[in-house]
Protein backbone atom coordinates (compact mmCIF):
# COMPACT_ATOMS: atom_id res chain seq x y z
CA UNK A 1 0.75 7.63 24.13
CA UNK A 2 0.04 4.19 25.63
CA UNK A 3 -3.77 5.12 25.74
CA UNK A 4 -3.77 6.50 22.47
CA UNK A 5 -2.38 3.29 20.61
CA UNK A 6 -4.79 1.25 23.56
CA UNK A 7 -7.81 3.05 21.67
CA UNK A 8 -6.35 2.90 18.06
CA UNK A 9 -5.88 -1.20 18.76
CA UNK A 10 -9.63 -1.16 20.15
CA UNK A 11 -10.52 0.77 16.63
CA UNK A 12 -9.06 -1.76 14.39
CA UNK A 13 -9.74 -4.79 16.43
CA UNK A 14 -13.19 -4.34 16.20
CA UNK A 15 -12.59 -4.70 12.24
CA UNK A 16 -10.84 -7.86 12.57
CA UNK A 17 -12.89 -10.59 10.92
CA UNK A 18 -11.69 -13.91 9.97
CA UNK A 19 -12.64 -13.87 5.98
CA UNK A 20 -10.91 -12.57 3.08
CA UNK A 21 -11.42 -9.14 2.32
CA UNK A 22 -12.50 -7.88 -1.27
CA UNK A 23 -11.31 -5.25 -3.33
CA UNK A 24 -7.56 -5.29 -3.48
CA UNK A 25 -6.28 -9.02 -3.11
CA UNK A 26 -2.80 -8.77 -2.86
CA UNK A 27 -3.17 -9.61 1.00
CA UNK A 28 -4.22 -12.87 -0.57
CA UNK A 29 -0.79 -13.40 -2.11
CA UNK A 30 0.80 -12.42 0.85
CA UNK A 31 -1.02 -15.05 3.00
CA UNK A 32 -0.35 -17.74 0.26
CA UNK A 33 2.90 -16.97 0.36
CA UNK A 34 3.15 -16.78 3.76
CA UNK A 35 1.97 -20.53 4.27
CA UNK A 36 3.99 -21.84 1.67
CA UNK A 37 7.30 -20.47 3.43
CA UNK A 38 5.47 -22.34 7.21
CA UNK A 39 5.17 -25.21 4.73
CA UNK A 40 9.23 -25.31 3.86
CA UNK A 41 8.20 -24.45 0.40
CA UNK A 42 9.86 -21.05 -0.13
CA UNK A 43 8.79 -17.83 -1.91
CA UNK A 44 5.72 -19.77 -3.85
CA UNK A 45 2.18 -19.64 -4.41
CA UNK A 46 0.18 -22.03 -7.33
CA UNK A 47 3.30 -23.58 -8.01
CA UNK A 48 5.16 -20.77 -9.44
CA UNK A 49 8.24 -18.35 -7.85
CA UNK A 50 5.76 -14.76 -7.14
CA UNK A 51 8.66 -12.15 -8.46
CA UNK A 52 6.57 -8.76 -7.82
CA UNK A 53 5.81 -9.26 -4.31
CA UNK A 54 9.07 -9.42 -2.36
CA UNK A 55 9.60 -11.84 0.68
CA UNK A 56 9.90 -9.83 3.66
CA UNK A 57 6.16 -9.60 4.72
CA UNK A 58 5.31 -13.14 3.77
CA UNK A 59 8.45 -13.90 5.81
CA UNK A 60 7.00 -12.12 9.11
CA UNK A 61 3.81 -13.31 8.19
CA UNK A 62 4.37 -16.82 8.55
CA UNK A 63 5.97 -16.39 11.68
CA UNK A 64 2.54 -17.47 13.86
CA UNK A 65 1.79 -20.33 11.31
CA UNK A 66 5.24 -21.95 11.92
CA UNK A 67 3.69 -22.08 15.94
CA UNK A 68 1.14 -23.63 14.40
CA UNK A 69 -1.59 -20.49 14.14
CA UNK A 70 -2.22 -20.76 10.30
CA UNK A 71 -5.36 -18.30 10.13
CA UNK A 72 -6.40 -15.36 8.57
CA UNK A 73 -6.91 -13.96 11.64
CA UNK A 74 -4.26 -14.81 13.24
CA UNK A 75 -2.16 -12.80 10.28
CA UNK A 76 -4.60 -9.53 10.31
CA UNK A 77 -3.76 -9.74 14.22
CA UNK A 78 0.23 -9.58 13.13
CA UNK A 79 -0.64 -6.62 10.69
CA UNK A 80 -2.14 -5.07 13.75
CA UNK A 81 0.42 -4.94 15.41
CA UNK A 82 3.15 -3.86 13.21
CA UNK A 83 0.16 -0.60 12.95
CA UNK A 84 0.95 -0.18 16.58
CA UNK A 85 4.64 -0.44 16.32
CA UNK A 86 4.50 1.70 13.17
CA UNK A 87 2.36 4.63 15.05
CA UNK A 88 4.79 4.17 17.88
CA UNK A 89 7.65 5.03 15.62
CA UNK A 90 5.87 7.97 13.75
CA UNK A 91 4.89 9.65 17.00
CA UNK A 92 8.84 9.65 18.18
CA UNK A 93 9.52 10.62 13.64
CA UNK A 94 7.38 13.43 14.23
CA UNK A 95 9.07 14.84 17.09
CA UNK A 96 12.12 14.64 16.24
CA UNK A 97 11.36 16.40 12.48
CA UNK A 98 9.22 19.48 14.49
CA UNK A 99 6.79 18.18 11.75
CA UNK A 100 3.65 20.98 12.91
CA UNK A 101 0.80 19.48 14.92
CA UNK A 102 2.31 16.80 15.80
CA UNK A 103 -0.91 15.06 17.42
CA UNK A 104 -3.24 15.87 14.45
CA UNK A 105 -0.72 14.36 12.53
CA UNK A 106 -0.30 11.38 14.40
CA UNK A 107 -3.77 11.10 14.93
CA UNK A 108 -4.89 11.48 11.22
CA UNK A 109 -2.05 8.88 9.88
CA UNK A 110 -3.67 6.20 12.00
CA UNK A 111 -7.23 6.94 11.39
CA UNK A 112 -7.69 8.23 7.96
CA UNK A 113 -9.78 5.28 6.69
CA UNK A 114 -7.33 4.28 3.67
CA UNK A 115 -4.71 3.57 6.33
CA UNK A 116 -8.10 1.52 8.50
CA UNK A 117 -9.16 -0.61 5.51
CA UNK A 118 -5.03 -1.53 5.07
CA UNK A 119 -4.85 -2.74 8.97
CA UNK A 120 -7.87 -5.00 9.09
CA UNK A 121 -6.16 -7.08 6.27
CA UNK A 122 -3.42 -8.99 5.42
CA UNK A 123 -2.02 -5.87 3.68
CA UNK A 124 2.60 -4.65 3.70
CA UNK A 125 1.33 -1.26 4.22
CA UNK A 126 1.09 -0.93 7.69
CA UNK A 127 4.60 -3.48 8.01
CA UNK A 128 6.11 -1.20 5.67
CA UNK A 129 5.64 1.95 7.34
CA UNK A 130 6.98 0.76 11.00
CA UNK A 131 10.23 0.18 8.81
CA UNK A 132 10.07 3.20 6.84
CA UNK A 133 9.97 5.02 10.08
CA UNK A 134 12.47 2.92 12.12
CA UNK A 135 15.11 3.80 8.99
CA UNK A 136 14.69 7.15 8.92
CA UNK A 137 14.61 7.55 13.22
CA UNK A 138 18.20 5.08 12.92
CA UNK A 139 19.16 8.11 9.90
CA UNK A 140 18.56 10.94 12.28
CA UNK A 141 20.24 9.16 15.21
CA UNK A 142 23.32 9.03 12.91
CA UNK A 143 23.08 12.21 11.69
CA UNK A 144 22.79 13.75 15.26
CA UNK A 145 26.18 11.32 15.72
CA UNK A 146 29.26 12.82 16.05
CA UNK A 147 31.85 9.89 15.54
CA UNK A 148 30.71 7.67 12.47
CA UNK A 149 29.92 4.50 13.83
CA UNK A 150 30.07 1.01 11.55
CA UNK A 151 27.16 -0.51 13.59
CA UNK A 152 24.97 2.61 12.09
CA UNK A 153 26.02 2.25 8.52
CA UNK A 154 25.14 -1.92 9.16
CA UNK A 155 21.68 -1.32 10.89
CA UNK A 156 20.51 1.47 8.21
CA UNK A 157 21.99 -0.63 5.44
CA UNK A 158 19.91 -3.61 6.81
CA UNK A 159 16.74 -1.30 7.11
CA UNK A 160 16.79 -0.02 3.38
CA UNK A 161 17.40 -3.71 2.34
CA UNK A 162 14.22 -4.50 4.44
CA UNK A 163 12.30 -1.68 3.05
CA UNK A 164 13.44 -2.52 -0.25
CA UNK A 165 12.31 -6.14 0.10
CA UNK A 166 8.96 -5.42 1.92
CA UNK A 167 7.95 -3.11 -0.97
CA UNK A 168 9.72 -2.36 -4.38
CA UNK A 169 9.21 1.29 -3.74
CA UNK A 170 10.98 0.87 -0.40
CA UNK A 171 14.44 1.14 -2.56
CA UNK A 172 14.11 5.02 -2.78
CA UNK A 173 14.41 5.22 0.84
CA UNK A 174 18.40 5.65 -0.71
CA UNK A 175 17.35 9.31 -1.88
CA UNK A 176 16.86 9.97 2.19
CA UNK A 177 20.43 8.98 2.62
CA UNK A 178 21.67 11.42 -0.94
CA UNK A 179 19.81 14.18 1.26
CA UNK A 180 21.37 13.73 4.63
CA UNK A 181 24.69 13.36 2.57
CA UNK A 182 24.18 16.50 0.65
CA UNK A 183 22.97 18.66 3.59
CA UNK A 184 26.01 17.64 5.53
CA UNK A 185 28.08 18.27 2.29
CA UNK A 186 26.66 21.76 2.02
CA UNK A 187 27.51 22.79 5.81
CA UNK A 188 30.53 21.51 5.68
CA UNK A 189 33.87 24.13 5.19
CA UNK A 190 35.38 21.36 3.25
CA UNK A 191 32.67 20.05 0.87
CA UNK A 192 35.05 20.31 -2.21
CA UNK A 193 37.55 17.76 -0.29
CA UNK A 194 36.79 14.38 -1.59
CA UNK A 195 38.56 12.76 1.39
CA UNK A 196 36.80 14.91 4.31
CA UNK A 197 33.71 14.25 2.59
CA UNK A 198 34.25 10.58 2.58
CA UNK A 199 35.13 10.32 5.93
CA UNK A 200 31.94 12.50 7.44
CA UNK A 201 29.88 10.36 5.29
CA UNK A 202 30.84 6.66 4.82
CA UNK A 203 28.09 4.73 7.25
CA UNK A 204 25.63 6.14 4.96
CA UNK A 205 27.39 5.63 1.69
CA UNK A 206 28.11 2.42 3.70
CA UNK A 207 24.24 1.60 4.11
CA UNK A 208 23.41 2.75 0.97
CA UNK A 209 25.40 -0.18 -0.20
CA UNK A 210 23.95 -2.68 1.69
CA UNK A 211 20.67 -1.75 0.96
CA UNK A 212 21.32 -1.89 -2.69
CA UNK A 213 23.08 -5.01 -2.61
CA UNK A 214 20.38 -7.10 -1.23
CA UNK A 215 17.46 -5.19 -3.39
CA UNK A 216 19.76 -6.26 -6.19
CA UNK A 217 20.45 -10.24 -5.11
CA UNK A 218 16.53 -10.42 -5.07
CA UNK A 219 16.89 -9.24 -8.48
CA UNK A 220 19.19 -12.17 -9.26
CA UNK A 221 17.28 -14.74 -7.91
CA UNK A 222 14.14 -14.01 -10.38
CA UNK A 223 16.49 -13.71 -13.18
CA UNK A 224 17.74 -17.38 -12.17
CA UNK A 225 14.32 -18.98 -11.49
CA UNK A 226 13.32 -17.27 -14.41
CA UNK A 227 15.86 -18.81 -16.58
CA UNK A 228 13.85 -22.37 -15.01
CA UNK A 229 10.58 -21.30 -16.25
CA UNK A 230 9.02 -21.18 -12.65
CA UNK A 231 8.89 -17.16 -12.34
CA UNK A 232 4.95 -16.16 -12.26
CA UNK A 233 4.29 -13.92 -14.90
CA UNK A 234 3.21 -10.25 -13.28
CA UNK A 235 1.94 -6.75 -14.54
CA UNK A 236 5.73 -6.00 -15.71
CA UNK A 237 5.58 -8.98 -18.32
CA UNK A 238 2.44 -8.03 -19.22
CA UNK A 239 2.19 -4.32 -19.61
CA UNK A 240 6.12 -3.73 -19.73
CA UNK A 241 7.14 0.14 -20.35
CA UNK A 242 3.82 0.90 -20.37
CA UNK A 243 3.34 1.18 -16.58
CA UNK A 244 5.50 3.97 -17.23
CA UNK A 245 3.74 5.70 -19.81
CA UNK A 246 0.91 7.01 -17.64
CA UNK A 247 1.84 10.75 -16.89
CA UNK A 248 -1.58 12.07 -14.98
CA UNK A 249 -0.79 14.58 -12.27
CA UNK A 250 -4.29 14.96 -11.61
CA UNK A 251 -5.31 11.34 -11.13
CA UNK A 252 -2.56 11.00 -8.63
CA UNK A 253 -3.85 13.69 -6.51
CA UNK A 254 -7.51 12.14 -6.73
CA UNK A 255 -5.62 9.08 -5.26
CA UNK A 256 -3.83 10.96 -2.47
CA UNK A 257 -7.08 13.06 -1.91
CA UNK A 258 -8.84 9.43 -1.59
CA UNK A 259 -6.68 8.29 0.84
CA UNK A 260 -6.71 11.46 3.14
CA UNK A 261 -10.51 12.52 2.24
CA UNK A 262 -12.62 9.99 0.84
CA UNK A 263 -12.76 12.08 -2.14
CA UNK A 264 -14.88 10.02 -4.58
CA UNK A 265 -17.85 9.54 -2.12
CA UNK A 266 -17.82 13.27 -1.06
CA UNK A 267 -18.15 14.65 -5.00
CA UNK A 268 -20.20 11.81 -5.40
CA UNK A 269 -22.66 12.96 -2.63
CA UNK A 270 -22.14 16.53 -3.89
CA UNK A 271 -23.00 15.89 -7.13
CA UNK A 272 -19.87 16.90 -9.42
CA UNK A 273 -17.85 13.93 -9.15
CA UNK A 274 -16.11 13.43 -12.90
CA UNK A 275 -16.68 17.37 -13.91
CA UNK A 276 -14.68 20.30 -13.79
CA UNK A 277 -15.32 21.27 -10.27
CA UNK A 278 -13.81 17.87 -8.98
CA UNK A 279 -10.78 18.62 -11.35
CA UNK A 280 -10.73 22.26 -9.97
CA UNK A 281 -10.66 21.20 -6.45
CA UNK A 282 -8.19 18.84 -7.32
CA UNK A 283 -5.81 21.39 -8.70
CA UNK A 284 -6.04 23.44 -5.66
CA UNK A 285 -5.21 20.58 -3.45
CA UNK A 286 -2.00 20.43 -5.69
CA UNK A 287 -1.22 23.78 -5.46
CA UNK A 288 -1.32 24.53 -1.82
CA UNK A 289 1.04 20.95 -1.58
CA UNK A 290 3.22 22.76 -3.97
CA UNK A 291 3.66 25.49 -1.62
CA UNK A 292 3.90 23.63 1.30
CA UNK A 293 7.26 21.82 -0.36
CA UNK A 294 8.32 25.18 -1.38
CA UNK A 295 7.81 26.50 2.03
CA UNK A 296 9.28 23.46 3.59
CA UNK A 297 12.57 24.40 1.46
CA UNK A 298 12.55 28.29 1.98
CA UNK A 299 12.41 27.59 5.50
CA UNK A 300 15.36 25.35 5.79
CA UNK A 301 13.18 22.38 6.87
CA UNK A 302 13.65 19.98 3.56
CA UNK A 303 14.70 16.95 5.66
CA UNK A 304 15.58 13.55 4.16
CA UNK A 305 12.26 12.51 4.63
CA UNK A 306 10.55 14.68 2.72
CA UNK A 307 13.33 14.25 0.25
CA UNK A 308 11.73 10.51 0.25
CA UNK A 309 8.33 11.43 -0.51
CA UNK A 310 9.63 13.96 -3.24
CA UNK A 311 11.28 10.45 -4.79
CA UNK A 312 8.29 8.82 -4.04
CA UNK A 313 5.67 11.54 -6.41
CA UNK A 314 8.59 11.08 -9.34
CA UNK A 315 7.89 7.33 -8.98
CA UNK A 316 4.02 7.55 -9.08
CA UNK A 317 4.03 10.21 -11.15
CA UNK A 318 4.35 8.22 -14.32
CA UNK A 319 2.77 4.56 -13.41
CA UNK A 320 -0.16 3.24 -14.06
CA UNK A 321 -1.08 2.51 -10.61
CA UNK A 322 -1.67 5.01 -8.24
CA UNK A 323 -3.43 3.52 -5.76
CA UNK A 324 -4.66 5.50 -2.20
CA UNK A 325 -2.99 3.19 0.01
CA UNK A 326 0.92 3.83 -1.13
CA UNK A 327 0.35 7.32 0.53
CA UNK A 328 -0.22 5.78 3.90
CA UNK A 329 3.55 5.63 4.93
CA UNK A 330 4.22 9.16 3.41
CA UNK A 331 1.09 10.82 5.13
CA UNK A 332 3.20 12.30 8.34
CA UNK A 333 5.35 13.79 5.93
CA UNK A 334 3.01 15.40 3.52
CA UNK A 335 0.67 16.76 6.17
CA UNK A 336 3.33 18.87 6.91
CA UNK A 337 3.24 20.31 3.25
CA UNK A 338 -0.21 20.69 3.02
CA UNK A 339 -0.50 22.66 6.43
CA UNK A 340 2.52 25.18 5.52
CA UNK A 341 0.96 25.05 2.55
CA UNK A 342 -2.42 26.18 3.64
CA UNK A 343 -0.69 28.87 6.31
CA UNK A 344 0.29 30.67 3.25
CA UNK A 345 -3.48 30.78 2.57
CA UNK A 346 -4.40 31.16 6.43
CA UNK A 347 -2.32 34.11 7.50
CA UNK A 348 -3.74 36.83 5.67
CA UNK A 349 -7.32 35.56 6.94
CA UNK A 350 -6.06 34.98 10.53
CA UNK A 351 -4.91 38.70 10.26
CA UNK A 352 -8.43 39.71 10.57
CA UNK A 353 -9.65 38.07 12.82
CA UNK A 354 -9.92 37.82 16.42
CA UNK A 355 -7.14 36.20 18.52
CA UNK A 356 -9.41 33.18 19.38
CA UNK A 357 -10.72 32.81 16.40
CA UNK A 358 -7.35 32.74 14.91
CA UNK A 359 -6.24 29.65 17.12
CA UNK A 360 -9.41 27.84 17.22
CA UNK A 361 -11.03 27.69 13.71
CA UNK A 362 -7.70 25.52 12.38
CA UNK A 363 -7.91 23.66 15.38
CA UNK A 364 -11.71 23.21 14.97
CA UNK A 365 -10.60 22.28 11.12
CA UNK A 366 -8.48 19.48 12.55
CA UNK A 367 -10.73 17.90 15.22
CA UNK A 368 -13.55 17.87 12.50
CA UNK A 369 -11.32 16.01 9.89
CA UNK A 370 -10.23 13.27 12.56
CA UNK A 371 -14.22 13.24 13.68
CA UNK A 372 -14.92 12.47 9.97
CA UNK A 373 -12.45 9.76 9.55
CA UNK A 374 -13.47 7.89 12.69
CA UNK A 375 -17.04 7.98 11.60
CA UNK A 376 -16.25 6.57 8.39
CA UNK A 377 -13.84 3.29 10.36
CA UNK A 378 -17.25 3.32 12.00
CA UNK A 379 -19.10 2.90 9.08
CA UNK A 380 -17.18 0.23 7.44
CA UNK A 381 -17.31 -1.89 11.28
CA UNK A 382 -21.03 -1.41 11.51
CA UNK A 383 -22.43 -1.24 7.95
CA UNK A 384 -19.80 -2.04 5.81
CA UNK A 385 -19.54 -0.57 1.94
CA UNK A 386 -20.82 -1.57 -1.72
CA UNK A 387 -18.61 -4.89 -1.59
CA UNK A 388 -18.81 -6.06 1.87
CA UNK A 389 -21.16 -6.00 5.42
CA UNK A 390 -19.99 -4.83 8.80
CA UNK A 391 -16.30 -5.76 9.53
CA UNK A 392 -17.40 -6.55 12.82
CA UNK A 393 -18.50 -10.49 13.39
CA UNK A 394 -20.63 -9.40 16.17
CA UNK A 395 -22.86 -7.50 13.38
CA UNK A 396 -21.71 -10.19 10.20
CA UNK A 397 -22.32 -13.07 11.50
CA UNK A 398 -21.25 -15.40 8.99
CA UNK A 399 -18.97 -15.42 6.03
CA UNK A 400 -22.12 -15.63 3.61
CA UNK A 401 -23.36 -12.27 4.75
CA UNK A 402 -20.50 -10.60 4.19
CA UNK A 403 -20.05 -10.53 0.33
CA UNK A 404 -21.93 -8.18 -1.71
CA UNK A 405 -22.38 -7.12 -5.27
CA UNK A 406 -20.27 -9.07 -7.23
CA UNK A 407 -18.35 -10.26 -4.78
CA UNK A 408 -20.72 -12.42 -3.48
CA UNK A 409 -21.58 -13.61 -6.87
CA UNK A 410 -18.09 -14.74 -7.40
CA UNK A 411 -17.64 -16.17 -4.42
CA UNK A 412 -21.09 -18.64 -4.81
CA UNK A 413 -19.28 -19.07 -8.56
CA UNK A 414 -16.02 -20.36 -6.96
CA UNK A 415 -17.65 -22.39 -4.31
CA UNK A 416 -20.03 -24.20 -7.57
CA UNK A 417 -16.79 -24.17 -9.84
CA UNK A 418 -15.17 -26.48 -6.95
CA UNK A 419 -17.63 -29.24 -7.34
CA UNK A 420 -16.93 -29.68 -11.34
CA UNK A 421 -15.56 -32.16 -12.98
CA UNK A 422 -12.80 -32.43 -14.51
CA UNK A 423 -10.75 -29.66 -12.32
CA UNK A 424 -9.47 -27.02 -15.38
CA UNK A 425 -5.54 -26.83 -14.74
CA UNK A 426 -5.52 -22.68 -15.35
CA UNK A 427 -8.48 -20.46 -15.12
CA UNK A 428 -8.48 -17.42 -16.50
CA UNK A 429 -10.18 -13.75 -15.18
CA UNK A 430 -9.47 -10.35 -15.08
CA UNK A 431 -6.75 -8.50 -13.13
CA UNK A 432 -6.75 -8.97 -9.15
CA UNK A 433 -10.24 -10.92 -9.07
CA UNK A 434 -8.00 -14.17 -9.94
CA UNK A 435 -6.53 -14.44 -6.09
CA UNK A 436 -10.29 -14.06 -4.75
CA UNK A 437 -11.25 -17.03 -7.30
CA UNK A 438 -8.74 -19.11 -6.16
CA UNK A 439 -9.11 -18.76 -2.88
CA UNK A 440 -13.34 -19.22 -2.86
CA UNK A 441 -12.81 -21.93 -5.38
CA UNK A 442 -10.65 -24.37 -2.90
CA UNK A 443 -7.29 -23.52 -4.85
CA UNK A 444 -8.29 -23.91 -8.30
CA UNK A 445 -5.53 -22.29 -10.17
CA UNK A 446 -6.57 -18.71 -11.50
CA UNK A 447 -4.57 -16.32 -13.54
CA UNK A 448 -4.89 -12.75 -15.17
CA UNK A 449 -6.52 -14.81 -18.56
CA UNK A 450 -4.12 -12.09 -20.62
CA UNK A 451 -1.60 -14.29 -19.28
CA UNK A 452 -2.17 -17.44 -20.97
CA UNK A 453 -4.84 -16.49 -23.65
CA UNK A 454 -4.31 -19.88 -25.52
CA UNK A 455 -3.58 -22.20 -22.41
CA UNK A 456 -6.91 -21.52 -20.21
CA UNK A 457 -9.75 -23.93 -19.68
CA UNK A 458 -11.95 -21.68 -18.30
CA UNK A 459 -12.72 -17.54 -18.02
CA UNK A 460 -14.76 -16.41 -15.47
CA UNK A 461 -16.14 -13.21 -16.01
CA UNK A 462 -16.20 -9.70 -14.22
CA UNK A 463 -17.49 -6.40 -13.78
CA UNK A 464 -14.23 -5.40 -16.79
CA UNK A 465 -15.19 -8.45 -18.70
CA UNK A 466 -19.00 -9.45 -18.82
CA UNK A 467 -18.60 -11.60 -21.69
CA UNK A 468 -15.86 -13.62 -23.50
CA UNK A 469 -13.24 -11.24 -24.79
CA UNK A 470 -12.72 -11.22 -28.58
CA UNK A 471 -9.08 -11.90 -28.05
CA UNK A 472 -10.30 -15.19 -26.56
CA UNK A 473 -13.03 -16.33 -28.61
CA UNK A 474 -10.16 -16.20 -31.58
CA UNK A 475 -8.13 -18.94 -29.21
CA UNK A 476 -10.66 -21.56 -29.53
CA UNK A 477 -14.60 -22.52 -28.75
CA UNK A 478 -15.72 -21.79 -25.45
CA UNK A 479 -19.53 -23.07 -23.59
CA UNK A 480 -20.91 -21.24 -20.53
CA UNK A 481 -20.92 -24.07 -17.67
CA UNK A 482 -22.47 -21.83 -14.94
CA UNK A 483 -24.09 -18.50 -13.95
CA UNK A 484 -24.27 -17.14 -10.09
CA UNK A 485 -25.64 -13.49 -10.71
CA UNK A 486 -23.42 -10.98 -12.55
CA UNK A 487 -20.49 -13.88 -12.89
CA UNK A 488 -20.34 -16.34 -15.58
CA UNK A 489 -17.67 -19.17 -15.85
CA UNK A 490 -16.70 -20.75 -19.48
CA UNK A 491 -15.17 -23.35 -19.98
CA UNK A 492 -12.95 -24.20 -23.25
CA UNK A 493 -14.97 -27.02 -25.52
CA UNK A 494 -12.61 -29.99 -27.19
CA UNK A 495 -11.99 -33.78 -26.83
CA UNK A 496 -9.77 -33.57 -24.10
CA UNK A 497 -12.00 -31.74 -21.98
């Protein structure tokens, strides 16, 4: 084990880089937050209360910039090493849940280059997981217990709340504890007496509590800063029930295939990427999932982890986000559904064949699909992708080589847009591109321009926006100031600018 996380921390060191990464930018919130809590400044970033990014990984973040190490590297370092403490964990989870091939699995969850591109960042994921898997070691330790013990309910209680504060989705961590309740309820000769049931069960109603109280005094404190007018306005003022309204079973297995396969680029390569064989493919990849839950329940082996990732599916199911790097925490748990599921398939074949063959062709299977993932970590620290150069400094060697496609043009449009005069007090872009403007712009404060349609000075364009929306041109007169490539920056015309 020790040489196995020794060449994992190799793997993603050598992807350690000390610029922002493109793509997704929450990791830029996370580090702005994180230096406004070093700062004494609290849960803040441009001036405003952040409500949909709780405060627990800004909170560990910050902990090397209150010694005085305020770097981006210094925090991708920290998210490396909650990776190592989260692996750690898993390898001990996976043990203990007789979750099959355990070193595939182990292997696969660190390697599988969703889960690489979220540890050479200033990304939750990776923090997220080493709690995820902490709570649920801390709910089998109880549940192995035969005396309920108050310290348990406390220190699971604490966890959820953690979880729950890391990431949103960290809340339904509670449907682990309604499982271990309800399996213990169900073996139990005196399930239907309310008092026995209590007493075999109160840590965890007990933590469950905890948890849910200090998910829910977050909760409180954005409806009171709100009531200030100094909450940031987020996706959920902005879209509302519609983030709910996005039922597309298929789209979230392209995600989960994404994160496991690097689906896109293989149908890409292959030539049917967006056709019926991609959705085909797809939908078999569901099904043998399906039958590896089923399976997982026949057999008696529905544990209250898996009854996490089922909560976790329901979740996604319907939002509009489904993005490949939520299944990184829940990938030891559905490997084990996909490989019952594709024994069902297997057996029959294996029947066939020769003893040897038998063993080795899944085996084979494996070490080819960990081969595969490494190569493509070793891709992204050599020659990097469409948006950026080699991770590796030794190969980048400056921050101006590592930007491509329009990612370099917005960063040359931030670093221009810093030198004008007078500084616009909101700029206005598209979606997640407004953290990288800020930050390549020297702080100039950028929004999601649906935000604050009539109060922007200036909209920046993007790949989703290559001109001035119509929406925007009805708010008032806008003149192009600047160009850098496939980016073009507006700026609002009137007396007082």
């Amino acid at each position: 084990m020790g040489l196995f996380l020794a060449a994992v921390g190799l793997l993603y060191a050598a992807g350690l880089n000390p610029w922002v990464m493109p793509e997704s930018t929450d990791d830029i919130t996370y580090f702005e937050l994180a230096k406004s809590y070093a700062a004494g400044n609290g849960h803040e970033f441009q001036g405003e209360v952040i409500g949909d990014w709780p405060p627990i990984f800004p909170l560990y973040l910050s902990v090397p910039m209150r010694l005085g190490m305020e770097s981006l590297l210094t925090a991708k370092i920290t998210v490396v090493l909650s990776m190592l403490a989260a692996l750690f964990l898993a390898s001990r989870l996976i043990v203990r849940e007789n979750r099959e091939a355990p070193w595939t699995t182990l292997i696969l969850t660190a390697v599988i280059p969703t889960a690489y591109a979220s540890g050479v960042r200033s990304s939750s994921d990776w923090f997220f997981a080493a709690i995820t898997f902490g709570f649920f070691l801390w709910l089998h330790r109880m549940n192995r217990r035969e005396t309920p013990s108050l310290r348990d309910g406390i220190v699971l209680g604490v966890l959820l709340g953690i979880a729950a504060l890391t990431r949103q989705v960290g809340v339904l961590l509670g449907a682990a504890i309604v499982v271990q309740i309800l399996s213990r309820w169900w073996r139990s000769d005196s399930r239907w007496q309310i008092g026995s049931v209590l007493r075999q069960n109160w840590p965890e109603i007990l933590a469950a509590f905890i948890g849910a109280t200090l998910w829910l005094a977050w909760g409180a404190y954005l409806a009171k800063i709100q009531s200030v007018d100094v909450l940031a306005k987020g996706n959920y003022d902005q879209l509302g029930t519609e983030m709910w309204m996005n039922f597309e079973p298929v789209r979230l297995l392209s995600h989960l295939a994404e994160a496991w396969f690097q689906f896109s680029n293989l149908t890409e390569i292959a030539g049917f990427d967006g056709g019926p064989v991609e959705t085909a493919l797809l939908i078999l990849f569901g099904i043998v999932l399906a039958i590896g839950l089923v399976q997982t329940i026949r057999q008696g082996r529905f544990l209250p982890s898996d009854g996490y990732g089922v909560a976790t599916i329901l979740l996604l199911l319907p939002y509009l986000f489904k993005t490949p790097r939520f299944w990184i925490v829940l990938t030891p748990f559905l490997l084990s559904w996909f490989f019952r599921g594709l024994a069902v398939f297997w057996k029959p074949v294996a029947g066939r064949l020769p003893v040897r063959a038998a063993t080795w062709i899944p085996r084979a299977a494996g070490g080819f699909w960990i081969a595969f993932s490494v190569a493509v970590c070793g891709i992204l620290i050599t020659r990097g992708n469409a948006h950026h150069a080699a991770l590796s400094p030794l190969i980048t060697k400056s921050e101006d080589e590592f930007y491509r496609g329009y990612y370099a043009d917005l960063r040359e449009a931030g670093i221009r847009a810093a030198a004008i005069e007078p500084k616009p007090d909101k700029v206005g872009i598209y979606g997640w591109y407004s953290n990288s403007f800020y930050t390549w712009s020297g702080g100039l404060n950028s929004y999601n321009w649906q935000f604050w349609p009539e109060e922007i000075d200036w909209f920046v364009t993007s790949p989703d926006e290559p001109d001035l929306p119509t929406e925007l041109q009805d708010t008032g007169e806008f003149r192009k100031i600047l160009t850098e490539g496939s980016v073009s920056v507006f700026e609002r015309t009137g007396a007082d600018r």
